[in-house]
C-alpha atoms as a PDB file:
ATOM      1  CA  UNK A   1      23.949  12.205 -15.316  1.00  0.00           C
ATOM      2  CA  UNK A   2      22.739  15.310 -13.161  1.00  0.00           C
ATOM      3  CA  UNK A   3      21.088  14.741 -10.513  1.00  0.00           C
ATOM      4  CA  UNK A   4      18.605  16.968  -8.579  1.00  0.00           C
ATOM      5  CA  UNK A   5      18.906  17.176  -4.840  1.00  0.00           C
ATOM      6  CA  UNK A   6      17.632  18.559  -1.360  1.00  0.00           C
ATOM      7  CA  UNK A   7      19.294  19.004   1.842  1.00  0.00           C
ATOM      8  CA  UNK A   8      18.341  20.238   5.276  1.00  0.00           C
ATOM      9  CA  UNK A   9      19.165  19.958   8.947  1.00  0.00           C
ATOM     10  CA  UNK A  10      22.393  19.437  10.422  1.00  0.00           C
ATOM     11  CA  UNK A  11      23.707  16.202  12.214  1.00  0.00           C
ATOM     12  CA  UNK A  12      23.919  12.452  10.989  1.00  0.00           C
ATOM     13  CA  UNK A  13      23.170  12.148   7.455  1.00  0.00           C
ATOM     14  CA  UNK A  14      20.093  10.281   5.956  1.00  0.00           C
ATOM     15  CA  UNK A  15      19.740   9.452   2.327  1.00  0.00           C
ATOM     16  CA  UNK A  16      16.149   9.136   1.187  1.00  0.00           C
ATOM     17  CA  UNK A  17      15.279   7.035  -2.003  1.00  0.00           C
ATOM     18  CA  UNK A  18      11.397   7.298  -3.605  1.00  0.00           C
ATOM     19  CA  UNK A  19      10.215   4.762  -5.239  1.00  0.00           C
ATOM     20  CA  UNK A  20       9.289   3.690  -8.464  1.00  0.00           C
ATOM     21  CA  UNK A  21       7.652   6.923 -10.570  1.00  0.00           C
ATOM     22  CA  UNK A  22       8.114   8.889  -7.637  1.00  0.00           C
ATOM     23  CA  UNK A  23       9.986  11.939  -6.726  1.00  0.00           C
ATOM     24  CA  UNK A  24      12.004  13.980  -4.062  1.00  0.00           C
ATOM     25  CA  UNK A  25       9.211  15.712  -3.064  1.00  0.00           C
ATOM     26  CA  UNK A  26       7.083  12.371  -1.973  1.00  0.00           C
ATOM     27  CA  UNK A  27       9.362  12.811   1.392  1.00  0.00           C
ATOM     28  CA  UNK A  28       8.392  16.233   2.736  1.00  0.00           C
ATOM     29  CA  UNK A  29       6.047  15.286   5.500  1.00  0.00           C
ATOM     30  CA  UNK A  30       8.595  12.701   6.852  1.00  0.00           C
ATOM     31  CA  UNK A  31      11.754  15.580   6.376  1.00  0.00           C
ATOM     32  CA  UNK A  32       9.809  18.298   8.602  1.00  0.00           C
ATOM     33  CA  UNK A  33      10.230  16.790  11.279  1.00  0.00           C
ATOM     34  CA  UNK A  34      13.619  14.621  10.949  1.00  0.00           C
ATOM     35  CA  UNK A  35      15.940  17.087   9.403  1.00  0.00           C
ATOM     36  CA  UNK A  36      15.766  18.737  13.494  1.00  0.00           C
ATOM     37  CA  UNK A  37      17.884  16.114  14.225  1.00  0.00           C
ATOM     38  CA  UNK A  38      19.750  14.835  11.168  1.00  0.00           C
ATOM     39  CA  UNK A  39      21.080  16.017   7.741  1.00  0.00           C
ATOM     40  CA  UNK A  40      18.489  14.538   5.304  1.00  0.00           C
ATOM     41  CA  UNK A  41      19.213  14.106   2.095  1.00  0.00           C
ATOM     42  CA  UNK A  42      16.782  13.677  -0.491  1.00  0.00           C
ATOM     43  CA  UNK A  43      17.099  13.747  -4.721  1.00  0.00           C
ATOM     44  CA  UNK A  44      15.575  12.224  -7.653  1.00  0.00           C
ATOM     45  CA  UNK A  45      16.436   9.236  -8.716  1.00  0.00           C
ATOM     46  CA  UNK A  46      17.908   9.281 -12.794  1.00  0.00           C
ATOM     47  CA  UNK A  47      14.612   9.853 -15.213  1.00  0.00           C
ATOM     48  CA  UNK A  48      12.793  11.410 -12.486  1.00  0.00           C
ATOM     49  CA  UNK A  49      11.720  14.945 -11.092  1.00  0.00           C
ATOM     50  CA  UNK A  50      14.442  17.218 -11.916  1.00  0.00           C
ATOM     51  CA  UNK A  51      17.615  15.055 -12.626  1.00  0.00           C
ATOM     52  CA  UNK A  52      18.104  13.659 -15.748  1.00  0.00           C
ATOM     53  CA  UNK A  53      15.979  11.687 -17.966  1.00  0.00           C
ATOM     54  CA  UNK A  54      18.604   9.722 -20.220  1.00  0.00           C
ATOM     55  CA  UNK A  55      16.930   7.681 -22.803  1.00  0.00           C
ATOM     56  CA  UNK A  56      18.863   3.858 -22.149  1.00  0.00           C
ATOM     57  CA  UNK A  57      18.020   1.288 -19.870  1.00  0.00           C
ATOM     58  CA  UNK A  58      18.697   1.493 -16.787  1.00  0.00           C
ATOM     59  CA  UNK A  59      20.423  -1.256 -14.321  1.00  0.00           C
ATOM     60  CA  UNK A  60      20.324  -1.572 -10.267  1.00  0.00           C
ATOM     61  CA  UNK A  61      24.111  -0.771 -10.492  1.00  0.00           C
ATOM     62  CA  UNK A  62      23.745   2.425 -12.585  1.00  0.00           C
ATOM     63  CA  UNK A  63      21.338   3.745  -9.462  1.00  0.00           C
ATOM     64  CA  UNK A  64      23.475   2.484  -6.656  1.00  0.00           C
ATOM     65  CA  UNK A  65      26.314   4.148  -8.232  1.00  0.00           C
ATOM     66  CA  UNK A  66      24.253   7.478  -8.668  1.00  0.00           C
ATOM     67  CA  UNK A  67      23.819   7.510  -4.580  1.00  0.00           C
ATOM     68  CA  UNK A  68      27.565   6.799  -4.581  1.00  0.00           C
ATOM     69  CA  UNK A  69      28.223   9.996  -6.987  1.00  0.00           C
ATOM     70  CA  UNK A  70      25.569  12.029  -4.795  1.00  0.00           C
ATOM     71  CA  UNK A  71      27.586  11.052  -1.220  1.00  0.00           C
ATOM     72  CA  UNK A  72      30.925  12.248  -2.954  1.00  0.00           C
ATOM     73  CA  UNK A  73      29.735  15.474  -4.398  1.00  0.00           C
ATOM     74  CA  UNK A  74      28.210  16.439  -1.052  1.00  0.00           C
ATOM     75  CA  UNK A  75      31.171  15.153   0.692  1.00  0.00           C
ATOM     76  CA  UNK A  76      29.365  12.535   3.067  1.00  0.00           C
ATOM     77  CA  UNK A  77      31.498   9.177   3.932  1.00  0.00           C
ATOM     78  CA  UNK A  78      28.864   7.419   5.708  1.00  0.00           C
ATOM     79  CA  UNK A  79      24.818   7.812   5.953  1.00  0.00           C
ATOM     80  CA  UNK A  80      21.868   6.041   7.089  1.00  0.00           C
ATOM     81  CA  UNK A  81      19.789   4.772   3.687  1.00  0.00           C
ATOM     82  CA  UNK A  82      16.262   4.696   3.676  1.00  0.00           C
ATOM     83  CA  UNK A  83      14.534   3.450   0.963  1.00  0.00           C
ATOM     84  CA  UNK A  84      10.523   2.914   0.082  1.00  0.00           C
ATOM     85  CA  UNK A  85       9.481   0.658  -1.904  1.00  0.00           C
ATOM     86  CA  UNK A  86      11.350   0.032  -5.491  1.00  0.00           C
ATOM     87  CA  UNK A  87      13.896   2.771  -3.604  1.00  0.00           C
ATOM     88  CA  UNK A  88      14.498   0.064  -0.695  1.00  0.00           C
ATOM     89  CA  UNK A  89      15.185  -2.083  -3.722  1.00  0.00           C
ATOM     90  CA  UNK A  90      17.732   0.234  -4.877  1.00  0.00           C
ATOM     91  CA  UNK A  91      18.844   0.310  -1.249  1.00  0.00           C
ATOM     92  CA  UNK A  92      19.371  -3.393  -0.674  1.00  0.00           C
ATOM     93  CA  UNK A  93      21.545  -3.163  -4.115  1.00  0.00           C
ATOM     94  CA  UNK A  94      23.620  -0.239  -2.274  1.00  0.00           C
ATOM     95  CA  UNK A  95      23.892  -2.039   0.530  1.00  0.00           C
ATOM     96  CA  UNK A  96      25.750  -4.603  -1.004  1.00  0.00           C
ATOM     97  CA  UNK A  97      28.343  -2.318  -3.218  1.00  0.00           C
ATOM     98  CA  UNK A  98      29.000   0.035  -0.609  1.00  0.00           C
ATOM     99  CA  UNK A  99      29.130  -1.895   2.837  1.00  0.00           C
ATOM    100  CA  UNK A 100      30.935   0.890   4.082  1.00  0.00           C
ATOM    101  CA  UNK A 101      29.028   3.507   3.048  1.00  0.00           C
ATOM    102  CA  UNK A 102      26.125   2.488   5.032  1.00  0.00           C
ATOM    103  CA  UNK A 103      25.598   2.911   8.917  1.00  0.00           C
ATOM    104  CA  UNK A 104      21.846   1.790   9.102  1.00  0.00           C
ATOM    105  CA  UNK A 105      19.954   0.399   6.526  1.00  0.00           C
ATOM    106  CA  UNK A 106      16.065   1.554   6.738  1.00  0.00           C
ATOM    107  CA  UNK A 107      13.399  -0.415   4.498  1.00  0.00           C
ATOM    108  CA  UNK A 108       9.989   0.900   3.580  1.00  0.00           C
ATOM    109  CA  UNK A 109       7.233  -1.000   1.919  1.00  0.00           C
ATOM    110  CA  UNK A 110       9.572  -3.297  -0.337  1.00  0.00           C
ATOM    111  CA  UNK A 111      11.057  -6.529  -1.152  1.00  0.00           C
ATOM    112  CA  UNK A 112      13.899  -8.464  -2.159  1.00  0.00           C
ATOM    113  CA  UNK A 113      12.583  -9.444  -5.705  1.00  0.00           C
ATOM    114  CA  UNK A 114      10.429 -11.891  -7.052  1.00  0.00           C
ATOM    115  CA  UNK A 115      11.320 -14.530  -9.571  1.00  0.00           C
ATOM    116  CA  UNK A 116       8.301 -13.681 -11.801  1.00  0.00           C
ATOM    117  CA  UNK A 117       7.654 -10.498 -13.450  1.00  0.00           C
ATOM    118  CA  UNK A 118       4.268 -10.711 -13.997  1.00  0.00           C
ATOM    119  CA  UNK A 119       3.842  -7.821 -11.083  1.00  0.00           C
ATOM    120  CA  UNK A 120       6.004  -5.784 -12.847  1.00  0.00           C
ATOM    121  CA  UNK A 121       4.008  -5.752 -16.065  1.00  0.00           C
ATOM    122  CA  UNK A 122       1.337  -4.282 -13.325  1.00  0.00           C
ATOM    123  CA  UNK A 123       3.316  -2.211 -12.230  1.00  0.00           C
ATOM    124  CA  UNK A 124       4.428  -0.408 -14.966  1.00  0.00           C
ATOM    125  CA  UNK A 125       1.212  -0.756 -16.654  1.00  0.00           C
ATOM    126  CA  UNK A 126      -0.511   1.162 -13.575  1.00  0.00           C
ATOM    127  CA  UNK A 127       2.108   3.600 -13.904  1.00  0.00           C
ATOM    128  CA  UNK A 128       1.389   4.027 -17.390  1.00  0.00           C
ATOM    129  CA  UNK A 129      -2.215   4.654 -16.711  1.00  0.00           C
ATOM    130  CA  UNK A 130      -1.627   7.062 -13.945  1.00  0.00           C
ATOM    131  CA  UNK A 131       0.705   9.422 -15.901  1.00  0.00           C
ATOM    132  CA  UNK A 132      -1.931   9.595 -18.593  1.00  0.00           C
ATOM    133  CA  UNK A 133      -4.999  10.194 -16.410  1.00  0.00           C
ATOM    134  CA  UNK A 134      -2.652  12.859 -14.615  1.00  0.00           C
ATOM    135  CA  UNK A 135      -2.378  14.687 -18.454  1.00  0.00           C
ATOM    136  CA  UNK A 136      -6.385  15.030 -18.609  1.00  0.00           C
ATOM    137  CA  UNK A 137      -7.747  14.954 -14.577  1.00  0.00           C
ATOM    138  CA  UNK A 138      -5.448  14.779 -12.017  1.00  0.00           C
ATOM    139  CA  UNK A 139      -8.182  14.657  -9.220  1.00  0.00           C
ATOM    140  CA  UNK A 140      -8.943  11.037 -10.687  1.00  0.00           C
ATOM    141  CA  UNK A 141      -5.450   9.976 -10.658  1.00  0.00           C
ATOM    142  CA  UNK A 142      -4.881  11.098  -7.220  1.00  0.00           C
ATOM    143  CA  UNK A 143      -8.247   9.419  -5.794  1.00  0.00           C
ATOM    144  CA  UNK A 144      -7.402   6.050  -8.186  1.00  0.00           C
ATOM    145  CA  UNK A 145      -3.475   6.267  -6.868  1.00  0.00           C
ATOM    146  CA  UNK A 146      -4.974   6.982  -3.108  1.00  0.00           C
ATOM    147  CA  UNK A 147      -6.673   3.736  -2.615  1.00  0.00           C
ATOM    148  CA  UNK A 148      -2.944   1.911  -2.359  1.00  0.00           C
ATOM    149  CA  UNK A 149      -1.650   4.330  -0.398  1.00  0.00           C
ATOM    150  CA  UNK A 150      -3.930   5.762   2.282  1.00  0.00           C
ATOM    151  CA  UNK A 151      -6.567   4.258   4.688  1.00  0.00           C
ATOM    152  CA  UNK A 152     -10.150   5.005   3.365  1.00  0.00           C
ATOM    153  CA  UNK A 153     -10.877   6.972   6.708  1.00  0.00           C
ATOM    154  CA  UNK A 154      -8.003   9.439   5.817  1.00  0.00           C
ATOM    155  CA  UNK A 155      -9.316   9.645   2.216  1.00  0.00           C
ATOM    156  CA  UNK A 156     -12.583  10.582   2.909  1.00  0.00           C
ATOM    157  CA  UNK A 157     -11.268  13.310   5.130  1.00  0.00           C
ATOM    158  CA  UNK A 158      -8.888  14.631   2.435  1.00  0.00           C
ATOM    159  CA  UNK A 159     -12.263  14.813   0.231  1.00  0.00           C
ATOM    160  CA  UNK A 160     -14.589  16.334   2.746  1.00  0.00           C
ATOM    161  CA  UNK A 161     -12.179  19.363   2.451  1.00  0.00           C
ATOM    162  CA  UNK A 162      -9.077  19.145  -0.297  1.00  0.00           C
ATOM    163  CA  UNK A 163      -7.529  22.335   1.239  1.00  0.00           C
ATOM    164  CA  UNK A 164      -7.191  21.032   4.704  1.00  0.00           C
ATOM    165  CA  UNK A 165      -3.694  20.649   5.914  1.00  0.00           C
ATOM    166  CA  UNK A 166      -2.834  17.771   7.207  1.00  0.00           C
ATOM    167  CA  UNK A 167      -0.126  17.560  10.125  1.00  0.00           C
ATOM    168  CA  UNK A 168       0.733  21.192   9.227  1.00  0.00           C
ATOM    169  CA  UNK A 169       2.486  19.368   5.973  1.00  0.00           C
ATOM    170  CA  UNK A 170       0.011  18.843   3.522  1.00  0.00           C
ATOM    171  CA  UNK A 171      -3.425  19.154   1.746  1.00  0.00           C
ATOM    172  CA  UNK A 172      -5.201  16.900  -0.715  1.00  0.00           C
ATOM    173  CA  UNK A 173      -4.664  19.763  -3.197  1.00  0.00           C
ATOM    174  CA  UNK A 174      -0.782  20.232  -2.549  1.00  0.00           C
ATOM    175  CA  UNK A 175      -0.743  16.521  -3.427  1.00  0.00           C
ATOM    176  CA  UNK A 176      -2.445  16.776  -6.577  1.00  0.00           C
ATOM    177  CA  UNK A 177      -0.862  19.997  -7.855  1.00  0.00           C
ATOM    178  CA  UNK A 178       3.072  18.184  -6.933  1.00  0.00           C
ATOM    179  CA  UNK A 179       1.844  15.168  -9.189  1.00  0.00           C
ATOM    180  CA  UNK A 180       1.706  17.630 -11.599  1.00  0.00           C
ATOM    181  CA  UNK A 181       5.363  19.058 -11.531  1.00  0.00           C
ATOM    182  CA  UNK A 182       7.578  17.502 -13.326  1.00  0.00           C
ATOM    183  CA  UNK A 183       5.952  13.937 -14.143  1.00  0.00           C
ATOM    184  CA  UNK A 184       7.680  11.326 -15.532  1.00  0.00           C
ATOM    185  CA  UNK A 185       6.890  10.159 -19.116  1.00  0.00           C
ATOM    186  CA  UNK A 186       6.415   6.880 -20.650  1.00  0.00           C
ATOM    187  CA  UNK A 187       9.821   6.421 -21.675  1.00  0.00           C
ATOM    188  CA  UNK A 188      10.702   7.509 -17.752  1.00  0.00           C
ATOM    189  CA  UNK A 189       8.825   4.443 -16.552  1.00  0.00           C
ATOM    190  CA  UNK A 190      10.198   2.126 -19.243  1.00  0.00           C
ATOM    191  CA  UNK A 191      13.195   2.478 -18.537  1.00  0.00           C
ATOM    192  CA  UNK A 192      12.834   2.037 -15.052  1.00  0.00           C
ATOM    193  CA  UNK A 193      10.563  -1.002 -15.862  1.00  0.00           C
ATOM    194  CA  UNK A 194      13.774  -2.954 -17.472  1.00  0.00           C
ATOM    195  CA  UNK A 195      15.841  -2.421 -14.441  1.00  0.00           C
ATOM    196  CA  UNK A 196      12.631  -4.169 -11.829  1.00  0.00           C
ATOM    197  CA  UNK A 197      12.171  -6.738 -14.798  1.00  0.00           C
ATOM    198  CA  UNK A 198      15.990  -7.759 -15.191  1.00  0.00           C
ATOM    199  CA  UNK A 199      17.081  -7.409 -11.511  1.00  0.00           C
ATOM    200  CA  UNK A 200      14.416  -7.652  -9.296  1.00  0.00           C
ATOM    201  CA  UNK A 201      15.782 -11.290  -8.061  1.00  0.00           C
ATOM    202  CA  UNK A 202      16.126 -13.061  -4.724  1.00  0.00           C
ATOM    203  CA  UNK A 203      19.580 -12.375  -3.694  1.00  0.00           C
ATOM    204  CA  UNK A 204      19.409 -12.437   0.130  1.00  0.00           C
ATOM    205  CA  UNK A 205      18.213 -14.337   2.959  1.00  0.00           C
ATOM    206  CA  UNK A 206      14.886 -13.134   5.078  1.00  0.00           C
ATOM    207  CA  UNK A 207      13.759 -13.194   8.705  1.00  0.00           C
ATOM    208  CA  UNK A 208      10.576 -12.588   9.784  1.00  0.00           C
ATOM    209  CA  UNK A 209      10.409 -10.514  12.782  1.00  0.00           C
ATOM    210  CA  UNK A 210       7.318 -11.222  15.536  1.00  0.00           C
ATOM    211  CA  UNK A 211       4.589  -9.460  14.507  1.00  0.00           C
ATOM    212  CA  UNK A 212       5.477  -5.244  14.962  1.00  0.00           C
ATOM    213  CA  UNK A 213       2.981  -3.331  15.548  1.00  0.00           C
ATOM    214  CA  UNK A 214       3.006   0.434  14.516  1.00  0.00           C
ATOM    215  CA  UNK A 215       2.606   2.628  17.316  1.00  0.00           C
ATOM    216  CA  UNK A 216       3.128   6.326  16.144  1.00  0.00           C
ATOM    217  CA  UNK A 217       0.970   6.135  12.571  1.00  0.00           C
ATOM    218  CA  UNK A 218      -1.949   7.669  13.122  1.00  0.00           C
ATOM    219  CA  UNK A 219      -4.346   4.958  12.435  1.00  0.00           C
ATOM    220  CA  UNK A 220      -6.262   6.610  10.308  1.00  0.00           C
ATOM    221  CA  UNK A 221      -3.179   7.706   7.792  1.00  0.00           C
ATOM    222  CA  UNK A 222      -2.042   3.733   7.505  1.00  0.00           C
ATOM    223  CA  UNK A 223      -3.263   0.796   9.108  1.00  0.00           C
ATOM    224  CA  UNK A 224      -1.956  -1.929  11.003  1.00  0.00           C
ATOM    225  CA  UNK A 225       0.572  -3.982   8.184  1.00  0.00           C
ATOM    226  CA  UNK A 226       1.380  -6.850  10.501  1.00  0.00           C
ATOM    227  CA  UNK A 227       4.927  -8.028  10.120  1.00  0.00           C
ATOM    228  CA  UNK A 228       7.462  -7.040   9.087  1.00  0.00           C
ATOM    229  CA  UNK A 229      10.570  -8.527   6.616  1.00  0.00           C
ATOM    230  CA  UNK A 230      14.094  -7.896   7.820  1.00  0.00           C
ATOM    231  CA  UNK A 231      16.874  -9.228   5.554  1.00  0.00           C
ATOM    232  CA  UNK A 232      20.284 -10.150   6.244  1.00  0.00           C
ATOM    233  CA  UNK A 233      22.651  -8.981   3.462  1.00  0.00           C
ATOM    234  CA  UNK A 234      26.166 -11.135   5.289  1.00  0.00           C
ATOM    235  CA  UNK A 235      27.473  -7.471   5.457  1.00  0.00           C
ATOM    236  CA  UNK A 236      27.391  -7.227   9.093  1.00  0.00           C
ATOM    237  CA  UNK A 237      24.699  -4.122   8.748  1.00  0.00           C
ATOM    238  CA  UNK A 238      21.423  -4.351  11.505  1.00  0.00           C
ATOM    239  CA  UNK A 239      18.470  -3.019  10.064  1.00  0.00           C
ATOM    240  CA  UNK A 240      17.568  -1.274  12.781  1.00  0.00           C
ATOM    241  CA  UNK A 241      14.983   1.993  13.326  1.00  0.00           C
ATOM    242  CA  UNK A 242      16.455   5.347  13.169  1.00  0.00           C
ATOM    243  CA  UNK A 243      13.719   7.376  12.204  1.00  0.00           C
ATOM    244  CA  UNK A 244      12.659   8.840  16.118  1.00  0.00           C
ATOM    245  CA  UNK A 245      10.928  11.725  17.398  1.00  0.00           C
ATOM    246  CA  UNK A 246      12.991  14.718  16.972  1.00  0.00           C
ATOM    247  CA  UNK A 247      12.808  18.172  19.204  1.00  0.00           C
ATOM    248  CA  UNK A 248      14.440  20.431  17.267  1.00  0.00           C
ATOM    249  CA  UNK A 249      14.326  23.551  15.015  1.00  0.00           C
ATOM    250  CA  UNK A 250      13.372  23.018  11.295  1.00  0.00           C
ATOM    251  CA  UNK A 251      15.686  24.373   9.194  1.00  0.00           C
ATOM    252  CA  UNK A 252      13.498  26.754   7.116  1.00  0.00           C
ATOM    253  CA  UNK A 253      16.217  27.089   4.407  1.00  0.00           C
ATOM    254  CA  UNK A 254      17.225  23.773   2.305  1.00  0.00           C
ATOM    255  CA  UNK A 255      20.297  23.222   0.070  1.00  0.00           C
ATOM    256  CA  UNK A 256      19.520  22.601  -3.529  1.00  0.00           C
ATOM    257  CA  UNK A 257      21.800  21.477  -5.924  1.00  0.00           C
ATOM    258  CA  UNK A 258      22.426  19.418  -9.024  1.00  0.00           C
ATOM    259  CA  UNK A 259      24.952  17.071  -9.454  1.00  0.00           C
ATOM    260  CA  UNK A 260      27.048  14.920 -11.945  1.00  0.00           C
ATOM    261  CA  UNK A 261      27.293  11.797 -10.746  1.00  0.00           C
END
């Protein structure tokens, strides 16, 4: 399997995994600013964006060992891992193959499973629905898809004017037009929707942390989520935050590649 992948900035490398029906690109606004302090590394998951699309099921193990094909092309050892949503899934999973591949483990937005898949039937379902309403008006799957991921306030700026650039990163309309690249297909999503329905299990323990609250979001992008999960894999890895302020030069000129892993 080839996979499609990103890199810029120099220093400590990060690995960046999307989440489910996502791609690459969904990490732009977050790699800006990083990749002045650290080598980011970002690339689409098997039967997404550019890598390829193979036509079987696919398993939590198949995607951990992608990453592990990805570190060894590129030559890394060791990297932080962050993973959003069904990505931090893939993370956790990682986590626990390659202990020694991971320095910090990062989780966005996800879980450790759930012993019914009735949510995954939604999920995939939504999905579904999305990549079809993309086909015939994009604007109206970006405004439905919107609701779960933006505060209104921040939506009803991005519609007061779609070309305004947010953060010097991006508009309403780059959004929409990137859901347009290179979408995944219905067999994409199936095929992702056996691996949440056949692994997405309780494997580790929790904590809950005292309640965190978000300092550096602009309020208006994401509100207040409360607490926070932490989980304790018995791999002697701290989840701790990596993701800081960085002062440095962007590097104007990323790596591409494309990889058999």
């Amino acid at each position: 399997v080839k996979l499609s992948y990103l890199i810029h900035g120099e220093g400590q490398p990060i690995i960046f995994i999307h989440g489910y029906g996502a791609k690459k690109e969904i990490w732009k606004p977050q790699i800006k600013d990083i990749c002045r302090k650290y080598k980011t590394i970002t690339f689409d998951l098997r039967g997404t964006g550019e890598s390829d699309r193979p036509d079987i099921p696919y398993t939590m193990k198949m995607l951990a060992e992608d990453i592990h094909g990805l570190m060894k092309a590129i030559e890394i050892n060791k990297a932080h891992i962050v993973g959003r949503s069904f990505g931090g899934m893939i993370a956790q999973h990682f986590a626990l193959m390659y202990p020694n591949k991971v320095d910090k483990l990062i989780l966005i937005a996800t879980n450790y499973g759930r012993k019914d898949n009735d949510w995954v039937e939604i999920a995939q379902n939504g999905r579904l629905d999305e990549i079809e309403t993309i086909k015939s008006d994009p604007i109206k799957a970006f405004n439905q898809k919107s609701k779960w991921v933006f505060h209104i306030k921040f939506r009803r700026e991005m519609n007061r004017d779609p070309n305004k650039k947010f953060y010097e990163s991006f508009s309403m309309n780059d959004l929409i037009k990137e859901s347009t690249v290179n979408p995944s297909r219905p067999k994409d999503i199936r095929n992702q929707h056996i691996v949440r329905a056949k692994e997405s299990k309780p494997k580790t323990q929790i904590k809950i942390s005292p309640k965190i609250t978000d300092n550096k979001t602009p309020k208006k992008v994401a509100p207040n989520w409360g607490d926070y999960f932490i989980y304790d894999f018995k791999v002697k890895q701290k989840v701790q935050p990596i993701l800081e302020s960085a002062f440095y030069k962007f590097a104007e000129t990323p790596i591409k590649g494309r990889i058999q892993a």
